[in-house]
PDB file of N, CA and C in Angstrom:
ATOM      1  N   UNK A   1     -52.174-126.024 -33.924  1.00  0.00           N
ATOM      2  CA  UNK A   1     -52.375-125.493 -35.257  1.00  0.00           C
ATOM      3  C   UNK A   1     -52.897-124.059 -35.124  1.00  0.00           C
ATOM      4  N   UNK A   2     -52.420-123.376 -35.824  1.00  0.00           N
ATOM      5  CA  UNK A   2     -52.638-122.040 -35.462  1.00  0.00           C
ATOM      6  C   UNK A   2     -53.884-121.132 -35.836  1.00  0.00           C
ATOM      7  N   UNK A   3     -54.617-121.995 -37.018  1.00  0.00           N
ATOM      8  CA  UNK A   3     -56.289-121.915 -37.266  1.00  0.00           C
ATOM      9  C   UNK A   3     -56.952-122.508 -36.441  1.00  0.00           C
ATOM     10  N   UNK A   4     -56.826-123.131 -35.473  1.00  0.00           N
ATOM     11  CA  UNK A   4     -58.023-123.549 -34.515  1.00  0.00           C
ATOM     12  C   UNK A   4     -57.440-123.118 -33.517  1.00  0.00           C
ATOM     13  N   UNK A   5     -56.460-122.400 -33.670  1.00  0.00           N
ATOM     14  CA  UNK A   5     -56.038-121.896 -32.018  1.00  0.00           C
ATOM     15  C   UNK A   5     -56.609-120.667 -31.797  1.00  0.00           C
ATOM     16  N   UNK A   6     -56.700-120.085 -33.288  1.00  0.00           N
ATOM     17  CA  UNK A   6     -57.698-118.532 -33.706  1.00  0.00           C
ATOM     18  C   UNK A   6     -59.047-118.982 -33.686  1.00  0.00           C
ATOM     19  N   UNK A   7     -59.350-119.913 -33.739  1.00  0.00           N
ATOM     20  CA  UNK A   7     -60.834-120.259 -33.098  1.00  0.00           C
ATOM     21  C   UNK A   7     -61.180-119.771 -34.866  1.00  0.00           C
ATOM     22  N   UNK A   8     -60.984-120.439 -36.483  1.00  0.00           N
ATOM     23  CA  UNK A   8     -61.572-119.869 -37.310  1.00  0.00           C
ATOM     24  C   UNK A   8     -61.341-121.167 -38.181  1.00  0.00           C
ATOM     25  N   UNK A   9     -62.625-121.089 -39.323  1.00  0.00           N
ATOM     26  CA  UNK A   9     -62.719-122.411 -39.932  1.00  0.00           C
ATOM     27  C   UNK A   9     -61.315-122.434 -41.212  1.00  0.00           C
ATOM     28  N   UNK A  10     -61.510-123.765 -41.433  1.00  0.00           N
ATOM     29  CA  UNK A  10     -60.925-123.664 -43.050  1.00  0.00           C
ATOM     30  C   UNK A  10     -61.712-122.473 -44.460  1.00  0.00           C
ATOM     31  N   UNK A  11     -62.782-122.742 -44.021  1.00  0.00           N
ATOM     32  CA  UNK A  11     -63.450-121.910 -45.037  1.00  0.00           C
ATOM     33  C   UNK A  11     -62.853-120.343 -45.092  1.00  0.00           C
ATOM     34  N   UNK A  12     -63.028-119.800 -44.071  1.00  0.00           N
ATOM     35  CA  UNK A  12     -63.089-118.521 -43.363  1.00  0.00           C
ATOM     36  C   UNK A  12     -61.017-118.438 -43.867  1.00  0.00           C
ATOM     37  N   UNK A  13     -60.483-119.821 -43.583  1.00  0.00           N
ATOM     38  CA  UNK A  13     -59.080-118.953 -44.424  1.00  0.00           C
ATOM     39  C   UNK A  13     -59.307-119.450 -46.324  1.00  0.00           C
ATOM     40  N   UNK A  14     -59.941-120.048 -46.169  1.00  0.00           N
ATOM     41  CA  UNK A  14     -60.017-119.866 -47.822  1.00  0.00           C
ATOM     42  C   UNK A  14     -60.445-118.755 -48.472  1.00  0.00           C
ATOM     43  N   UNK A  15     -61.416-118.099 -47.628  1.00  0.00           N
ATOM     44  CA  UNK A  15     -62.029-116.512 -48.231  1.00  0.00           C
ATOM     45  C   UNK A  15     -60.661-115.850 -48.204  1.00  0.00           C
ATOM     46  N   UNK A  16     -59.996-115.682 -47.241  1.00  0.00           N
ATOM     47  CA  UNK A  16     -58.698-114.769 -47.003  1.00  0.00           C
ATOM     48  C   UNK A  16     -57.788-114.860 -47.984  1.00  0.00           C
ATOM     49  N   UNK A  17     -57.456-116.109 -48.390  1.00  0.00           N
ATOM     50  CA  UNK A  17     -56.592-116.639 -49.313  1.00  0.00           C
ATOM     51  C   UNK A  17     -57.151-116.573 -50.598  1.00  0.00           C
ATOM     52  N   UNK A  18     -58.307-116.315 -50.798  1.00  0.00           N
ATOM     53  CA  UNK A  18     -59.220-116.721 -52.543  1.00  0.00           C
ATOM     54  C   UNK A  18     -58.326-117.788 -52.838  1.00  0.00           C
ATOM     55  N   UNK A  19     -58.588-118.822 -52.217  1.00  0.00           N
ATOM     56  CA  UNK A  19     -58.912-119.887 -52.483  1.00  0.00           C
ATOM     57  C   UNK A  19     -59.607-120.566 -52.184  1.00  0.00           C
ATOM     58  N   UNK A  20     -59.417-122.281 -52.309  1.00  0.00           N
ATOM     59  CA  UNK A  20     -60.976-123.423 -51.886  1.00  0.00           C
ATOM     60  C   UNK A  20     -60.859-123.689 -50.576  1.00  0.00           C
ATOM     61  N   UNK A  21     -61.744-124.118 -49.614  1.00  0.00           N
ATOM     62  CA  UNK A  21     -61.519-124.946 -48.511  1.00  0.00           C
ATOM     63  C   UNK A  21     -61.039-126.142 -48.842  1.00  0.00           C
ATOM     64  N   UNK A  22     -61.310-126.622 -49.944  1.00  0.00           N
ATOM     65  CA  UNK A  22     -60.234-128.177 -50.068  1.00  0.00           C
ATOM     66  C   UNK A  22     -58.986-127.914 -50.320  1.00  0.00           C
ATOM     67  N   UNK A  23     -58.262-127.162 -50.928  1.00  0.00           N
ATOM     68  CA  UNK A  23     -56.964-126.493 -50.985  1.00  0.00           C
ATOM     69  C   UNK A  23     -56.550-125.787 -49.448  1.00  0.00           C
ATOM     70  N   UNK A  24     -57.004-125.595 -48.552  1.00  0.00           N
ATOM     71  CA  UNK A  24     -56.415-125.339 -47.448  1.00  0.00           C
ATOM     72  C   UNK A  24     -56.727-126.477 -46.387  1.00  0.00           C
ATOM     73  N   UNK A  25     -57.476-127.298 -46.749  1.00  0.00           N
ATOM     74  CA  UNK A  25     -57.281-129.235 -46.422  1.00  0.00           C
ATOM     75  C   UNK A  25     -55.920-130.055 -46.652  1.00  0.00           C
ATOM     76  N   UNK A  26     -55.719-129.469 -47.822  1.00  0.00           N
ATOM     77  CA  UNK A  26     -54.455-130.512 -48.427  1.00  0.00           C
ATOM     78  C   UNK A  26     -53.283-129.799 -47.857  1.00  0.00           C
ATOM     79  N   UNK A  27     -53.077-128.671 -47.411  1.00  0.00           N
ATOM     80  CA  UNK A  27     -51.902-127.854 -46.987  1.00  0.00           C
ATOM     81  C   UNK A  27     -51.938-128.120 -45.414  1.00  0.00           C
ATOM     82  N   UNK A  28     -53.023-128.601 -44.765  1.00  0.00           N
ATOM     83  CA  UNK A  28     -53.078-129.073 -43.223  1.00  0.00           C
ATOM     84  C   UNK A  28     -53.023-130.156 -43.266  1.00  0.00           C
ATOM     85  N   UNK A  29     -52.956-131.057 -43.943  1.00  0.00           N
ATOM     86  CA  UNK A  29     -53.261-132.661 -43.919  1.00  0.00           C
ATOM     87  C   UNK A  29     -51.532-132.454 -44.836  1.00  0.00           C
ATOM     88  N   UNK A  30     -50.669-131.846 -44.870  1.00  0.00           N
ATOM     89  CA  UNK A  30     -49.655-131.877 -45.994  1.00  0.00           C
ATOM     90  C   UNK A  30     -49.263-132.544 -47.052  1.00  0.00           C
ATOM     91  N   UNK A  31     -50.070-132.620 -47.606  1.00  0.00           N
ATOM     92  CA  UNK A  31     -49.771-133.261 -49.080  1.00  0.00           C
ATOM     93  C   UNK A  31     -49.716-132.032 -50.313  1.00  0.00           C
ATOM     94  N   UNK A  32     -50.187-131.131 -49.629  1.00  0.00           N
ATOM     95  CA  UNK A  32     -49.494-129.775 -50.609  1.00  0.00           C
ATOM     96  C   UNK A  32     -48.959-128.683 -50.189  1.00  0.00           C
ATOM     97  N   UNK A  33     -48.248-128.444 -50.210  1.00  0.00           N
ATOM     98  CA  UNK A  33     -47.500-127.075 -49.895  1.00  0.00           C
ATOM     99  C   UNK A  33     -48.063-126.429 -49.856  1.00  0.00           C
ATOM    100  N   UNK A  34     -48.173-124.570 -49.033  1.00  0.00           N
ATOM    101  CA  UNK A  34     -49.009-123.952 -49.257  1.00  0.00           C
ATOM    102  C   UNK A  34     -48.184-122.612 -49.957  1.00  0.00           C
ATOM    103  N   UNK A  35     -49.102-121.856 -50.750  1.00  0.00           N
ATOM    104  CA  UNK A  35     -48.126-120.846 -51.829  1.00  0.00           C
ATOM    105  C   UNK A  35     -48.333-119.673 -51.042  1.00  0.00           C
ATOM    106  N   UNK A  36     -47.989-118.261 -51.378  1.00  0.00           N
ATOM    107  CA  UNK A  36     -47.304-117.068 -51.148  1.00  0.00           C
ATOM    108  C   UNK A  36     -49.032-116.280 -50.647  1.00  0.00           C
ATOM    109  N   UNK A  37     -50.064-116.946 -51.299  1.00  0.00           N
ATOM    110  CA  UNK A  37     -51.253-116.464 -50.987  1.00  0.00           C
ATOM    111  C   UNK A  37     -52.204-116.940 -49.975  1.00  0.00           C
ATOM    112  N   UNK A  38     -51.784-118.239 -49.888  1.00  0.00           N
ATOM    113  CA  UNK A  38     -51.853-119.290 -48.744  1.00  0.00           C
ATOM    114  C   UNK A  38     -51.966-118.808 -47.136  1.00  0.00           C
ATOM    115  N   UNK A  39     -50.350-118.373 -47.562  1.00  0.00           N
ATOM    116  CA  UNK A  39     -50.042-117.735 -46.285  1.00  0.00           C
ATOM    117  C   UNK A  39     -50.456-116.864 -45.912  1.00  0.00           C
ATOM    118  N   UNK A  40     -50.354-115.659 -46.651  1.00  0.00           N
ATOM    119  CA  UNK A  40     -51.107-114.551 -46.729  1.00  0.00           C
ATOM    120  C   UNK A  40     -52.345-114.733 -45.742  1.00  0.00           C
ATOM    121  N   UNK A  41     -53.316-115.637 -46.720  1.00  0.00           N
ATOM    122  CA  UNK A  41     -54.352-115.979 -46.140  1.00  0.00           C
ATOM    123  C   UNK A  41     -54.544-116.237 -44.749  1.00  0.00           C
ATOM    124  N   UNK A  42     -53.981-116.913 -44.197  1.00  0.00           N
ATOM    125  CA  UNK A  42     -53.524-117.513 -42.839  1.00  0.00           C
ATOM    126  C   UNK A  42     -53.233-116.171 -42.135  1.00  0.00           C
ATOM    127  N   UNK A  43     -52.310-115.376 -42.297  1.00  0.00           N
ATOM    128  CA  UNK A  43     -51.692-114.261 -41.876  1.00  0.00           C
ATOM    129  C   UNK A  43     -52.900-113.423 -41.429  1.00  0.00           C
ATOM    130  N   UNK A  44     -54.022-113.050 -42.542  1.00  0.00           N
ATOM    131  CA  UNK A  44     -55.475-112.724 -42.350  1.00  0.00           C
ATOM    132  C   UNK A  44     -56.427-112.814 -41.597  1.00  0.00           C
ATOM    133  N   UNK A  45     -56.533-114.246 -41.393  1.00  0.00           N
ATOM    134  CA  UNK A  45     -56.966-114.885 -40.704  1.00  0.00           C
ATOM    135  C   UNK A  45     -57.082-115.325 -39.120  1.00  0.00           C
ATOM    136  N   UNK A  46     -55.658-115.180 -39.200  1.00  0.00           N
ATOM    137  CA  UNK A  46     -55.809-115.493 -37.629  1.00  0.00           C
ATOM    138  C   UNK A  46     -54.308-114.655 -36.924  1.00  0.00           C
ATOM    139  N   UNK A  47     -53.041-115.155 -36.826  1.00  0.00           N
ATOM    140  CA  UNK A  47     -52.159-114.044 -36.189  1.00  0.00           C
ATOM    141  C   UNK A  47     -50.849-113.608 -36.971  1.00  0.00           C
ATOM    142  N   UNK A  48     -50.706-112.519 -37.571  1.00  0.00           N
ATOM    143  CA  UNK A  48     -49.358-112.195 -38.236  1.00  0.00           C
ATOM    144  C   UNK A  48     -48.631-112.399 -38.176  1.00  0.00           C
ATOM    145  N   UNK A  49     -48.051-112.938 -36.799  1.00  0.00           N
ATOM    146  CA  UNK A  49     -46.514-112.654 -36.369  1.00  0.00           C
ATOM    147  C   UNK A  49     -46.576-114.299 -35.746  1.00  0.00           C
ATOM    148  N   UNK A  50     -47.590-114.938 -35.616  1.00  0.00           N
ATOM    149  CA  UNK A  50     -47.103-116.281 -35.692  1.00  0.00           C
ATOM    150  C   UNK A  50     -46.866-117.357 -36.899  1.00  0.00           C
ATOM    151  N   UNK A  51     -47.269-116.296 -37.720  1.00  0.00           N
ATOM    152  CA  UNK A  51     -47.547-117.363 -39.552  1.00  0.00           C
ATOM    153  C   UNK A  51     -45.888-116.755 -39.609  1.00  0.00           C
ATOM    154  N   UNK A  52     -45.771-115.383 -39.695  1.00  0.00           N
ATOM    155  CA  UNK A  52     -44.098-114.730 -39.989  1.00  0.00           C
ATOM    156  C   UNK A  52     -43.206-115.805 -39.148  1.00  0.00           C
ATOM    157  N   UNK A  53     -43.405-116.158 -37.738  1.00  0.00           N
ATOM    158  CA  UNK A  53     -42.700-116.899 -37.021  1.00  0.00           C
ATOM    159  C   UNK A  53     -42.462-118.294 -37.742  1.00  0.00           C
ATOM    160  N   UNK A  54     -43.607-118.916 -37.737  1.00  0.00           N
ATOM    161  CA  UNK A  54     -43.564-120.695 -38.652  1.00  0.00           C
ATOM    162  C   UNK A  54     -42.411-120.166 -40.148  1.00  0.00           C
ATOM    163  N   UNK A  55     -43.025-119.227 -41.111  1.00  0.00           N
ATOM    164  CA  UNK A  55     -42.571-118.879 -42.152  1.00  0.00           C
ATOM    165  C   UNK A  55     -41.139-118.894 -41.855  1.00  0.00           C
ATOM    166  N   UNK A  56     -40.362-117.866 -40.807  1.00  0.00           N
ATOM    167  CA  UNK A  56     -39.078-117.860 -40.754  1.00  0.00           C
ATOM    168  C   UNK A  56     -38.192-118.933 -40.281  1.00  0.00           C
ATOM    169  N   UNK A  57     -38.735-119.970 -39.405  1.00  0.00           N
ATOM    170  CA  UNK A  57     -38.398-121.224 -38.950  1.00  0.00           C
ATOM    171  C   UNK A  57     -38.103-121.976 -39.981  1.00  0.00           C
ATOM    172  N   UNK A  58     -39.296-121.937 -41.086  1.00  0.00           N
ATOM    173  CA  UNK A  58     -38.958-122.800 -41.998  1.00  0.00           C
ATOM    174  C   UNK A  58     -37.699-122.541 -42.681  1.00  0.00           C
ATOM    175  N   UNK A  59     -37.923-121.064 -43.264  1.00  0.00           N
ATOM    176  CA  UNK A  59     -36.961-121.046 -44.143  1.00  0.00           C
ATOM    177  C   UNK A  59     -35.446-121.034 -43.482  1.00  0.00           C
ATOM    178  N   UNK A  60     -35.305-120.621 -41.816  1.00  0.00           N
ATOM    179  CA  UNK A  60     -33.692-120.936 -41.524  1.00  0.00           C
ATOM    180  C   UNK A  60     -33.645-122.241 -40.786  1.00  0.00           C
ATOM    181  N   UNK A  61     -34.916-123.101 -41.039  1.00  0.00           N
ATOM    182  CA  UNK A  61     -34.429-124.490 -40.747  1.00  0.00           C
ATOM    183  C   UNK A  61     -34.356-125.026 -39.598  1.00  0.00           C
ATOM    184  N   UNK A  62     -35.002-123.865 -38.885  1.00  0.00           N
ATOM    185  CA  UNK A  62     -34.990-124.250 -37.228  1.00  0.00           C
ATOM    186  C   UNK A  62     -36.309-125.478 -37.009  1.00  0.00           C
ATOM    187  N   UNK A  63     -36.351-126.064 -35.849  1.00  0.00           N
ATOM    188  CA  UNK A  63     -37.380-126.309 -35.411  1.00  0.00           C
ATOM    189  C   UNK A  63     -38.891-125.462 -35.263  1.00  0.00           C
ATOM    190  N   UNK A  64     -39.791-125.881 -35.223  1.00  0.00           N
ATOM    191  CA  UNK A  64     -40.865-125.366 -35.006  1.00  0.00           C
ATOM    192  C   UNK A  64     -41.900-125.580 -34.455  1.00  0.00           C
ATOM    193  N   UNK A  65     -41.770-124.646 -33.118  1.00  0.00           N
ATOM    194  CA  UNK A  65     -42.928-125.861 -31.829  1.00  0.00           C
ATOM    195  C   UNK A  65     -43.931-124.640 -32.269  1.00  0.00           C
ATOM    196  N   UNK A  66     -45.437-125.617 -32.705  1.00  0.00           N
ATOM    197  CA  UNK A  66     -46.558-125.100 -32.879  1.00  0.00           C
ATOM    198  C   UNK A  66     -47.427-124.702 -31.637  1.00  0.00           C
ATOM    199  N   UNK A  67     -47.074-125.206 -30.413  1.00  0.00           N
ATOM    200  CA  UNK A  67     -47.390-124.575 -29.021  1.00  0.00           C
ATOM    201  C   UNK A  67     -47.160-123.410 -28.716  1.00  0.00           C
ATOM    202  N   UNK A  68     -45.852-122.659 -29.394  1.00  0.00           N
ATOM    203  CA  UNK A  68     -45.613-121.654 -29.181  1.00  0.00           C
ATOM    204  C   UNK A  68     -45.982-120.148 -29.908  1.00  0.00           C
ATOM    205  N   UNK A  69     -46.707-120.656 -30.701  1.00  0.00           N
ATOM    206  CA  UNK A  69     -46.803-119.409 -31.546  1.00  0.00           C
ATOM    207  C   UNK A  69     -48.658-119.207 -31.281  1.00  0.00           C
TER     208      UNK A  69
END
């Protein structure tokens, strides 16, 4: 997971994101999607170009090994 691989809490991406730490619970535990600020947040937080990496996987549908980023 790429927030504890940055060594940084949930909280610490909820500041990034202005949002809650329980809202960036439900987006790691997936029962909610995470939105456009979410990410952002994440992006903030810990590494740019591995959130861009997951982000682009998703959207062309590739696989996505979380070891690698």
């Amino acid at each position: 997971m790429l927030r504890l691989r940055a060594g940084v809490t949930q909280e610490y991406v909820a500041y990034c994101a202005r949002t809650t730490q329980a809202q960036i619970a439900r987006v790691e535990l997936g029962t909610r999607q995470p939105t456009l600020c979410v990410l952002r947040g994440y992006a903030r937080a810990t590494n740019p170009d591995a959130v861009m990496r997951l982000c682009a996987s998703v959207i062309l549908g590739e696989e996505y090994d979380a070891m690698s980023a």
